[in-house]
C-alpha atoms as a PDB file:
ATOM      1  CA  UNK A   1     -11.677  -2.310  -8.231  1.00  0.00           C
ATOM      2  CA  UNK A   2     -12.402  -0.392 -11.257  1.00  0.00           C
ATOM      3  CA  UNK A   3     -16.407  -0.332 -10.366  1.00  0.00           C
ATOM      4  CA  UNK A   4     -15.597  -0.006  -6.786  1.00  0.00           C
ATOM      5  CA  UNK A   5     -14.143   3.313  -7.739  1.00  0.00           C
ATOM      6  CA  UNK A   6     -16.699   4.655  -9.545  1.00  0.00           C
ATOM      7  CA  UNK A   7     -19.128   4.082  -6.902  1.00  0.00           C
ATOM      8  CA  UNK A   8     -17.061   6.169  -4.529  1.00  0.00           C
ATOM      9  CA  UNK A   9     -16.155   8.777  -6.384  1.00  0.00           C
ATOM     10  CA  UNK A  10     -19.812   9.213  -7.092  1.00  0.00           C
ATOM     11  CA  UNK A  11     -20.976   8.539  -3.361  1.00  0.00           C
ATOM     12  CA  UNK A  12     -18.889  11.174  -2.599  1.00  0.00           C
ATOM     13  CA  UNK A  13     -20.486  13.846  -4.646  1.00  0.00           C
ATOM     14  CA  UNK A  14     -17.459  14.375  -7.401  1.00  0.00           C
ATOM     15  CA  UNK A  15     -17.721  13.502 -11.183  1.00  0.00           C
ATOM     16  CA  UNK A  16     -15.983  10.106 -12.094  1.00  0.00           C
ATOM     17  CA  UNK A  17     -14.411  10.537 -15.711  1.00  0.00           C
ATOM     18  CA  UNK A  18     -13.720   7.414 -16.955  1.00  0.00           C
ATOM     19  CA  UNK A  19     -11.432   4.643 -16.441  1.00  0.00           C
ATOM     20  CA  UNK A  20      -8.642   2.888 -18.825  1.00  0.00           C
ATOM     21  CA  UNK A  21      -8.675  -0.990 -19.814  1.00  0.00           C
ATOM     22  CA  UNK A  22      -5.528  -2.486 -20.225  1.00  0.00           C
ATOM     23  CA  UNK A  23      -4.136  -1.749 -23.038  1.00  0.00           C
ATOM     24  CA  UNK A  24      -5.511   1.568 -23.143  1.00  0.00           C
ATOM     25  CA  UNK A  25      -3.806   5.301 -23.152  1.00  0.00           C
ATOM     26  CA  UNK A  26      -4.405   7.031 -20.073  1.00  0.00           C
ATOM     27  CA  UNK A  27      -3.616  10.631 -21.526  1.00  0.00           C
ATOM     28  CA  UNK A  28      -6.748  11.807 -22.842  1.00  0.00           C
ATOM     29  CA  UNK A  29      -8.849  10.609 -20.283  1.00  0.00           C
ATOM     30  CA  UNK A  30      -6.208  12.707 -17.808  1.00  0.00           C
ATOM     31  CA  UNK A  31      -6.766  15.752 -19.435  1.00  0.00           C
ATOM     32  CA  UNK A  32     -10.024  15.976 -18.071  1.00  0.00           C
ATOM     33  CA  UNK A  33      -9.506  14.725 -14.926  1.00  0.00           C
ATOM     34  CA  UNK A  34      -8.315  16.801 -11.302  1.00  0.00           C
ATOM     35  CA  UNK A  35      -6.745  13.364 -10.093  1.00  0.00           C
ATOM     36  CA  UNK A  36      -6.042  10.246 -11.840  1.00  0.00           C
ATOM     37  CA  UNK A  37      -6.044   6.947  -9.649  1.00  0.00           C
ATOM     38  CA  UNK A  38      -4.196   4.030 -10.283  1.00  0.00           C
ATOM     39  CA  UNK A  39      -5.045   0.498  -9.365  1.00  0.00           C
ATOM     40  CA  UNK A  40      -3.673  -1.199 -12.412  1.00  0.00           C
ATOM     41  CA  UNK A  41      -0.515  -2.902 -12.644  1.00  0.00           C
ATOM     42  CA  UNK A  42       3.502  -2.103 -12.561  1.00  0.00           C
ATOM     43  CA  UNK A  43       3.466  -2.078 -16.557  1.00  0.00           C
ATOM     44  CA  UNK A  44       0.271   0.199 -16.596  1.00  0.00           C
ATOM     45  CA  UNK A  45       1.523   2.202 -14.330  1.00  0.00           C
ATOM     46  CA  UNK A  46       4.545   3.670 -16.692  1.00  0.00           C
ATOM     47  CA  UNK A  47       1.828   4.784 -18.919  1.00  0.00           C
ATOM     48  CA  UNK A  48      -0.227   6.202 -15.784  1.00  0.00           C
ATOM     49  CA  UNK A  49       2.551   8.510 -14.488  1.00  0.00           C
ATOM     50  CA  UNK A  50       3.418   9.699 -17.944  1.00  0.00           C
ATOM     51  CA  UNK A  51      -0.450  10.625 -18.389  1.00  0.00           C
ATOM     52  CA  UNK A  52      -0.610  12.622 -15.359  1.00  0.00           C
ATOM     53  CA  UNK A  53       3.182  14.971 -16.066  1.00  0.00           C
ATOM     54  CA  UNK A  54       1.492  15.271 -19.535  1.00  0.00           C
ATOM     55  CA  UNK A  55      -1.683  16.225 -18.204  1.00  0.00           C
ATOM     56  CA  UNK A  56      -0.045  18.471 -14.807  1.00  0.00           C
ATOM     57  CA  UNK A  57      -2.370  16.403 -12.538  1.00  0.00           C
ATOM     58  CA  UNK A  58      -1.584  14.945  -9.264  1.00  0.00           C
ATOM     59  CA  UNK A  59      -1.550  11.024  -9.046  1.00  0.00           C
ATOM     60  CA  UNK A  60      -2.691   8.501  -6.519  1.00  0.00           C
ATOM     61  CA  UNK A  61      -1.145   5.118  -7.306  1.00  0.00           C
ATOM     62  CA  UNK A  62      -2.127   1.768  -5.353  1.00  0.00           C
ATOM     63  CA  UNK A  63      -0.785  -0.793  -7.632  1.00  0.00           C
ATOM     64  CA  UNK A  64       1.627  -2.869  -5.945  1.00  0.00           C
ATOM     65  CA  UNK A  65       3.994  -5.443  -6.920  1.00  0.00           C
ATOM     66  CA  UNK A  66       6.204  -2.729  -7.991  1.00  0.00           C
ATOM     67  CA  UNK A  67      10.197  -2.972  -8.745  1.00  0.00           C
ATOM     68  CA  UNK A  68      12.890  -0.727  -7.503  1.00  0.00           C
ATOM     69  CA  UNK A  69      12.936   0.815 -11.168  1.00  0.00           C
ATOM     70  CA  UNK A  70       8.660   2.044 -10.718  1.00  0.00           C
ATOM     71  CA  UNK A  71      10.161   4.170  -7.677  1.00  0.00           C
ATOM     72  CA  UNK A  72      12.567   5.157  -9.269  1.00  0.00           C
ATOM     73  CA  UNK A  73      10.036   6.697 -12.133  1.00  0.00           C
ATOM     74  CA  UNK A  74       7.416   7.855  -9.276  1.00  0.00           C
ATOM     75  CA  UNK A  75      10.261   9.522  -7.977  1.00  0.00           C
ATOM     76  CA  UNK A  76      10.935  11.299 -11.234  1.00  0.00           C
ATOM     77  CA  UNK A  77       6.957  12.156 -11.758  1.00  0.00           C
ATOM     78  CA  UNK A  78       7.197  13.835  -8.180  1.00  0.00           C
ATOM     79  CA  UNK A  79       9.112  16.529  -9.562  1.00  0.00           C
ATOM     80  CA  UNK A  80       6.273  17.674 -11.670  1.00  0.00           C
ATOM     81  CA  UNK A  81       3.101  16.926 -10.079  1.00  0.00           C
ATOM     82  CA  UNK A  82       1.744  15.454  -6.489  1.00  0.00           C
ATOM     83  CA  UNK A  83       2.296  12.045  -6.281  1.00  0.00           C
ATOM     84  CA  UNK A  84       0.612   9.449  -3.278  1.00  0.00           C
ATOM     85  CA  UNK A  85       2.534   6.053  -3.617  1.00  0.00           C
ATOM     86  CA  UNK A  86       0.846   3.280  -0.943  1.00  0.00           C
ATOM     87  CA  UNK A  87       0.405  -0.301  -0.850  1.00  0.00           C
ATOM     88  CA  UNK A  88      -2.960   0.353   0.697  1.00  0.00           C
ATOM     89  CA  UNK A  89      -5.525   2.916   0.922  1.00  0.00           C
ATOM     90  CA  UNK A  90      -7.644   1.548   3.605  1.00  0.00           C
ATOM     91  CA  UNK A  91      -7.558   3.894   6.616  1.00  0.00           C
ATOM     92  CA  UNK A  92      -7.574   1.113   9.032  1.00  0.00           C
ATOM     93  CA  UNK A  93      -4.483  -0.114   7.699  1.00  0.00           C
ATOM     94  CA  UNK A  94      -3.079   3.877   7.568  1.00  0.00           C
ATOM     95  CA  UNK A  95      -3.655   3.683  11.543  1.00  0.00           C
ATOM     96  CA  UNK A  96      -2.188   0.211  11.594  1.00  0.00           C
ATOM     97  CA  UNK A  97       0.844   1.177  10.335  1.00  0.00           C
ATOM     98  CA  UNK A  98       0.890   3.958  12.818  1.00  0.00           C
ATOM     99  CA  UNK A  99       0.134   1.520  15.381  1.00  0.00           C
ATOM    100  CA  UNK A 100       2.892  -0.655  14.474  1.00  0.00           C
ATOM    101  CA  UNK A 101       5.546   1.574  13.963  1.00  0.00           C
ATOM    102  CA  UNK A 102       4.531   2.885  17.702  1.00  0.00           C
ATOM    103  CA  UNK A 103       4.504  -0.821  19.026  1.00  0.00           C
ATOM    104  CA  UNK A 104       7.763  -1.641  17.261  1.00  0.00           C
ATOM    105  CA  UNK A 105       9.951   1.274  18.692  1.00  0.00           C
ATOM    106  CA  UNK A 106       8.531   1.190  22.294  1.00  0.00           C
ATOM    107  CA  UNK A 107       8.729  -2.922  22.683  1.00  0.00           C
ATOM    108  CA  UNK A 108      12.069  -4.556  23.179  1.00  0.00           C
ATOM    109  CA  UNK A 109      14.381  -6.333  20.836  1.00  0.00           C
ATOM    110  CA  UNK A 110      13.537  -9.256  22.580  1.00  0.00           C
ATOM    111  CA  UNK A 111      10.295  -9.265  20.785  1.00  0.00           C
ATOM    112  CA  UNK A 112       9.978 -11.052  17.227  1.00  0.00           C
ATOM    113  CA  UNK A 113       7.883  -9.744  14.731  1.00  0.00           C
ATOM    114  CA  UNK A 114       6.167 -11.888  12.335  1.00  0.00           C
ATOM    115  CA  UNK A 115       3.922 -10.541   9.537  1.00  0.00           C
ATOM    116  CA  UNK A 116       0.531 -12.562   8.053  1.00  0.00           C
ATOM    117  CA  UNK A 117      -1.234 -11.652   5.479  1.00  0.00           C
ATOM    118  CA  UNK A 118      -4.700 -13.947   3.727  1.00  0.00           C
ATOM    119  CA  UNK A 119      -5.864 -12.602   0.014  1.00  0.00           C
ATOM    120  CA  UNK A 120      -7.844 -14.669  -2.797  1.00  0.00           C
ATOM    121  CA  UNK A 121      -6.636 -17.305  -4.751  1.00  0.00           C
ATOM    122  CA  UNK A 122      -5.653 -15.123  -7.758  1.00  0.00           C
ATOM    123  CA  UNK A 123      -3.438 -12.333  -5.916  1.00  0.00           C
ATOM    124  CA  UNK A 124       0.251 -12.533  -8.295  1.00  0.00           C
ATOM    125  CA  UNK A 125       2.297 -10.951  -5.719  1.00  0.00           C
ATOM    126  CA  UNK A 126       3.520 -11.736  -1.754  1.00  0.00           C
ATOM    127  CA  UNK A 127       4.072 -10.670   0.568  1.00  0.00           C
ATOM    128  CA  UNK A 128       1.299  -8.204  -0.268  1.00  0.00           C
ATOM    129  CA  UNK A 129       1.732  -4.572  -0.484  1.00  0.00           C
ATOM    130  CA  UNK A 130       0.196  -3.936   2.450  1.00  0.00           C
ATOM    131  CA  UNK A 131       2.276  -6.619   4.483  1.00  0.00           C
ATOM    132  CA  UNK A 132       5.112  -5.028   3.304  1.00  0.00           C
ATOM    133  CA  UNK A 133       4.019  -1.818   4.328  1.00  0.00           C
ATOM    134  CA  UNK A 134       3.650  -2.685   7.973  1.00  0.00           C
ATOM    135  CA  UNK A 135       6.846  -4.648   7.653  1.00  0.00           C
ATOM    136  CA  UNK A 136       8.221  -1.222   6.515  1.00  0.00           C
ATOM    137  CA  UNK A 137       6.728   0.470   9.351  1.00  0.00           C
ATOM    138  CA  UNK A 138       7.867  -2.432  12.091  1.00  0.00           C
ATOM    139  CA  UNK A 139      11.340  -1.436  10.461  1.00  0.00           C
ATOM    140  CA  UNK A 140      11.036   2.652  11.196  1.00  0.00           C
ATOM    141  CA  UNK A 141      10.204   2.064  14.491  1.00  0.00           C
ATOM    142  CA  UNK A 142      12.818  -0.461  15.135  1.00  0.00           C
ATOM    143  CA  UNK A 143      15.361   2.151  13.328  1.00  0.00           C
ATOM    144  CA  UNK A 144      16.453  -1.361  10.928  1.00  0.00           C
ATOM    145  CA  UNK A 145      16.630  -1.679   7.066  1.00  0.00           C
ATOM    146  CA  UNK A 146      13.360  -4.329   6.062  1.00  0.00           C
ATOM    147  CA  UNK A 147      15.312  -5.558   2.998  1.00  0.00           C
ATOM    148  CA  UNK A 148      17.968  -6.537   5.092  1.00  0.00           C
ATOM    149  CA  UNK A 149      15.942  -8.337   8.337  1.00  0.00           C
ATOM    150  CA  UNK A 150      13.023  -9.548   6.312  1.00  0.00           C
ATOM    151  CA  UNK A 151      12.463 -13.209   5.980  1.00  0.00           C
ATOM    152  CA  UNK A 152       9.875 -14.311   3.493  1.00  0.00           C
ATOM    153  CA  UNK A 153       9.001 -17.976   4.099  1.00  0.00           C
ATOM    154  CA  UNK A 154      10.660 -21.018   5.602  1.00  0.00           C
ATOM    155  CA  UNK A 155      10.900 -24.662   4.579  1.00  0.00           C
ATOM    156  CA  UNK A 156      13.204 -27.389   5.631  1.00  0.00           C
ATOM    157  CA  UNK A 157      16.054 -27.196   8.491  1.00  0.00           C
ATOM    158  CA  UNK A 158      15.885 -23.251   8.979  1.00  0.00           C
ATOM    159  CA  UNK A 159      17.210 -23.456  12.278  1.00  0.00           C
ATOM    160  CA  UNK A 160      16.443 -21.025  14.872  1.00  0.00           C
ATOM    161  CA  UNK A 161      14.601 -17.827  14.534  1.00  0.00           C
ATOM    162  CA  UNK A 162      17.188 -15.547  13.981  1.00  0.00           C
ATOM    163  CA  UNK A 163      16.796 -12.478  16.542  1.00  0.00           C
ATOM    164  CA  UNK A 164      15.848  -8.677  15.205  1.00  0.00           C
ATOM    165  CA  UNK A 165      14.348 -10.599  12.115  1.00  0.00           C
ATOM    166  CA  UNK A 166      10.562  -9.673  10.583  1.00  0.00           C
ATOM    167  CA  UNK A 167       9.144 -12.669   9.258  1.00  0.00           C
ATOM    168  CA  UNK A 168       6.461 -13.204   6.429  1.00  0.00           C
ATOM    169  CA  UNK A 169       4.024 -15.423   5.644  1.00  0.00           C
ATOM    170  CA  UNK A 170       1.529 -15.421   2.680  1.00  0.00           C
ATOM    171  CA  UNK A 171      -1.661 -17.342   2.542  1.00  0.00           C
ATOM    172  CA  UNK A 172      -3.923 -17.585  -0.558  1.00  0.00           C
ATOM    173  CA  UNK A 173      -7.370 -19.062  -1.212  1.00  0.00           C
ATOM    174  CA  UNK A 174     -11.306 -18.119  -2.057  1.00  0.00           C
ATOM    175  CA  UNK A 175     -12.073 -14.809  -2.468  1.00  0.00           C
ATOM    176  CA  UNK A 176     -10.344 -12.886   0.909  1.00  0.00           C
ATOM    177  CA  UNK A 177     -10.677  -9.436  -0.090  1.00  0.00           C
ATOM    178  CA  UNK A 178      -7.293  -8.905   2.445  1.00  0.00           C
ATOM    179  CA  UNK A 179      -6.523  -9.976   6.346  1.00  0.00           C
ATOM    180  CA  UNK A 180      -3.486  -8.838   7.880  1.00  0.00           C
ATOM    181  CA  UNK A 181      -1.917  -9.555  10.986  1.00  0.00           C
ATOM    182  CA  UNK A 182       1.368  -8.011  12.932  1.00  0.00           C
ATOM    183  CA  UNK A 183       2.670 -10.550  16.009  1.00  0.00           C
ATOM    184  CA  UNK A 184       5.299  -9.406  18.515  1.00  0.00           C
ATOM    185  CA  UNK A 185       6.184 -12.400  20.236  1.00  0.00           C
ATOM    186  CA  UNK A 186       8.015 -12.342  23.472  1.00  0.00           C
ATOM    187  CA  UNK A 187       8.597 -15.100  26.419  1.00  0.00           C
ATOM    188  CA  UNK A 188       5.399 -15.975  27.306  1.00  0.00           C
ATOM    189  CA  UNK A 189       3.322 -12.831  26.163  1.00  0.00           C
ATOM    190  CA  UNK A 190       1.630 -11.814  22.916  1.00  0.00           C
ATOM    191  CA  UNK A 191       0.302  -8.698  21.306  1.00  0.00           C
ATOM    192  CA  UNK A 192      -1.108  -9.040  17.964  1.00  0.00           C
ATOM    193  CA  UNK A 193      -2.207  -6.031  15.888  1.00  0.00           C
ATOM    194  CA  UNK A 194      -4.686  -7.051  12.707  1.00  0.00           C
ATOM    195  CA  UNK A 195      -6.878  -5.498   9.976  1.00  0.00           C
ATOM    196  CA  UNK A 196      -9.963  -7.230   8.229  1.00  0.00           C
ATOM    197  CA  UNK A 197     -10.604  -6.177   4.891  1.00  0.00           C
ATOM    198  CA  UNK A 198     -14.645  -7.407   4.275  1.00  0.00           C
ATOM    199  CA  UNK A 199     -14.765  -5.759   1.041  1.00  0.00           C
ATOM    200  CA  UNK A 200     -12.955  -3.846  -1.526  1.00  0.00           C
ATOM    201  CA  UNK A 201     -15.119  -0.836  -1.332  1.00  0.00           C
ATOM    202  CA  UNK A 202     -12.770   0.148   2.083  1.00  0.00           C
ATOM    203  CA  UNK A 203      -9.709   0.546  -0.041  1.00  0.00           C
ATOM    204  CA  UNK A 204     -11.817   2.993  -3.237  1.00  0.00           C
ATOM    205  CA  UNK A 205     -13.365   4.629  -0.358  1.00  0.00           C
ATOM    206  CA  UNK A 206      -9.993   5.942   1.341  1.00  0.00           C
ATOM    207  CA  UNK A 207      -8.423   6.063  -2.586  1.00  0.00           C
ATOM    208  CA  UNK A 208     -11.334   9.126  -3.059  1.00  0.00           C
ATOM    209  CA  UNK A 209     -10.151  10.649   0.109  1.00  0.00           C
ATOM    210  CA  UNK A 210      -6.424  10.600  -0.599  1.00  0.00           C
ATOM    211  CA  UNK A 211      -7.547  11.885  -4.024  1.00  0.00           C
ATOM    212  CA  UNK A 212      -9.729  14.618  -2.406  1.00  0.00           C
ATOM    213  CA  UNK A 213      -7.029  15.583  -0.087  1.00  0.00           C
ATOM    214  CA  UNK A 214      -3.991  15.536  -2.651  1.00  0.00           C
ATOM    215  CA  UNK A 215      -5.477  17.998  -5.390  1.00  0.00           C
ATOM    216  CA  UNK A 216      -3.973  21.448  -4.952  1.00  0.00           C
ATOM    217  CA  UNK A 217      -0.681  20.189  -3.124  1.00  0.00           C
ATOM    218  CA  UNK A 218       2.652  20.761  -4.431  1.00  0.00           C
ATOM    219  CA  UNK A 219       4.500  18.787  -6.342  1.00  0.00           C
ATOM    220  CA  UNK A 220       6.310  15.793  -4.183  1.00  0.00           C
ATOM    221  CA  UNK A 221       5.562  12.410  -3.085  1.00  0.00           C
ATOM    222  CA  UNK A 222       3.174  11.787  -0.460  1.00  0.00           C
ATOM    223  CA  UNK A 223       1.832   9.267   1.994  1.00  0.00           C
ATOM    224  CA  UNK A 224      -1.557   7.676   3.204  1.00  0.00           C
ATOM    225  CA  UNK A 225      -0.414   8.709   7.006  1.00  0.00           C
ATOM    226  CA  UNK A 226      -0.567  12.213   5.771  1.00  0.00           C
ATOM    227  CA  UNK A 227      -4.161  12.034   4.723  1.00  0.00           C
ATOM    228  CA  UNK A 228      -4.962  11.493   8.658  1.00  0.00           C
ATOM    229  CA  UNK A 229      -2.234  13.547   9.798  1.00  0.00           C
ATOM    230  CA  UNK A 230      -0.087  10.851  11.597  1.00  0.00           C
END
């Protein structure tokens, strides 16, 4: 992702400043930075945020797999500087959401929503970030709380598909770069709303223009649907 980056940032015309191992301190290489991206992990990311307050530079963070306690410390970096927190940066998947918020509050409760999402073999986290960000929008539109309808897997008796629900379901294997899928299900009609990921150039690409766009805003934390004005 790291290289993918860099070739973005430079295909778009802007300097690229360097980039941070793990194990490395992010805070010098911030101070001569107008935006510092993140694609690292939830550990890295502590260090990340405390670069950019240190530094007085917005951030743009798409490392998922994060815990209730790493919003709780983007939510504190807000205050200072411009924060954009997503668990994708692809702008198809900016307009999916969209989509399926949209779908979600117009179709009946009488349609189930089920979530898939396909990555490589050595993804650590599921559901992905992303699925859970279209679960989150299925949830807005449907005016429900995900952590309380989401169900993430079945195995054995389940019994019946409980009704207002959002189910999950994570595939792994080769080297998917990210496919995911959002099903309402009804009696005897489907509608099925997906996203193809071919490459991960799509998700540095729309990183640099999240970046682009969040340099000079105020201090706060920010969304991808923002970016295209959704």
């Amino acid at each position: 992702m790291g290289q993918a980056l860099r070739e973005a940032v430079e295909a778009a015309g802007h300097v690229y400043a360097g980039g941070v191992d793990k194990g490395g301190d992010p805070k010098e290489l911030a101070q001569a930075c107008d935006v510092l991206v993140d694609f690292s992990s939830p550990t890295g990311l502590e260090f990340s945020l405390d670069a950019a307050i240190h530094a007085g530079i917005p951030i743009l963070i798409g490392t998922t797999g994060l815990e209730e306690r790493h919003h709780w410390l983007i939510d504190a970096a807000a205050v200072s500087v411009p924060v954009l927190q997503t668990g994708n940066t692809s702008l198809g998947v900016t307009l999916l959401a969209h989509l399926v918020r949209q779908a979600a509050a117009r179709l009946g409760d009488d349609w189930d929503i089920e979530i898939v999402e396909t990555h490589h073999r050595l993804k650590v986290d599921a559901p992905s970030g992303t699925a859970l960000l279209l679960g989150e929008a299925a949830a807005r539109g449907r005016g429900i709380d995900l952590e309380e309808q989401a169900v993430r897997g079945r195995d054995g008796i389940t019994g019946a598909r409980e009704a207002g629900t959002i189910g999950f379901a994570s595939l792994r294997g080769g080297s998917v770069s990210g496919d995911h899928s959002v099903h309402f299900l009804a009696d005897n009609e489907r509608l099925t709303l997906s996203h193809l990921a071919e490459n991960r150039g799509i998700f540095a690409k729309g990183a640099v223009r999240a970046a682009e766009w969040l340099i000079g805003r105020e201090a706060g934390r920010y969304g991808m649907a923002e970016v295209l004005d959704l």
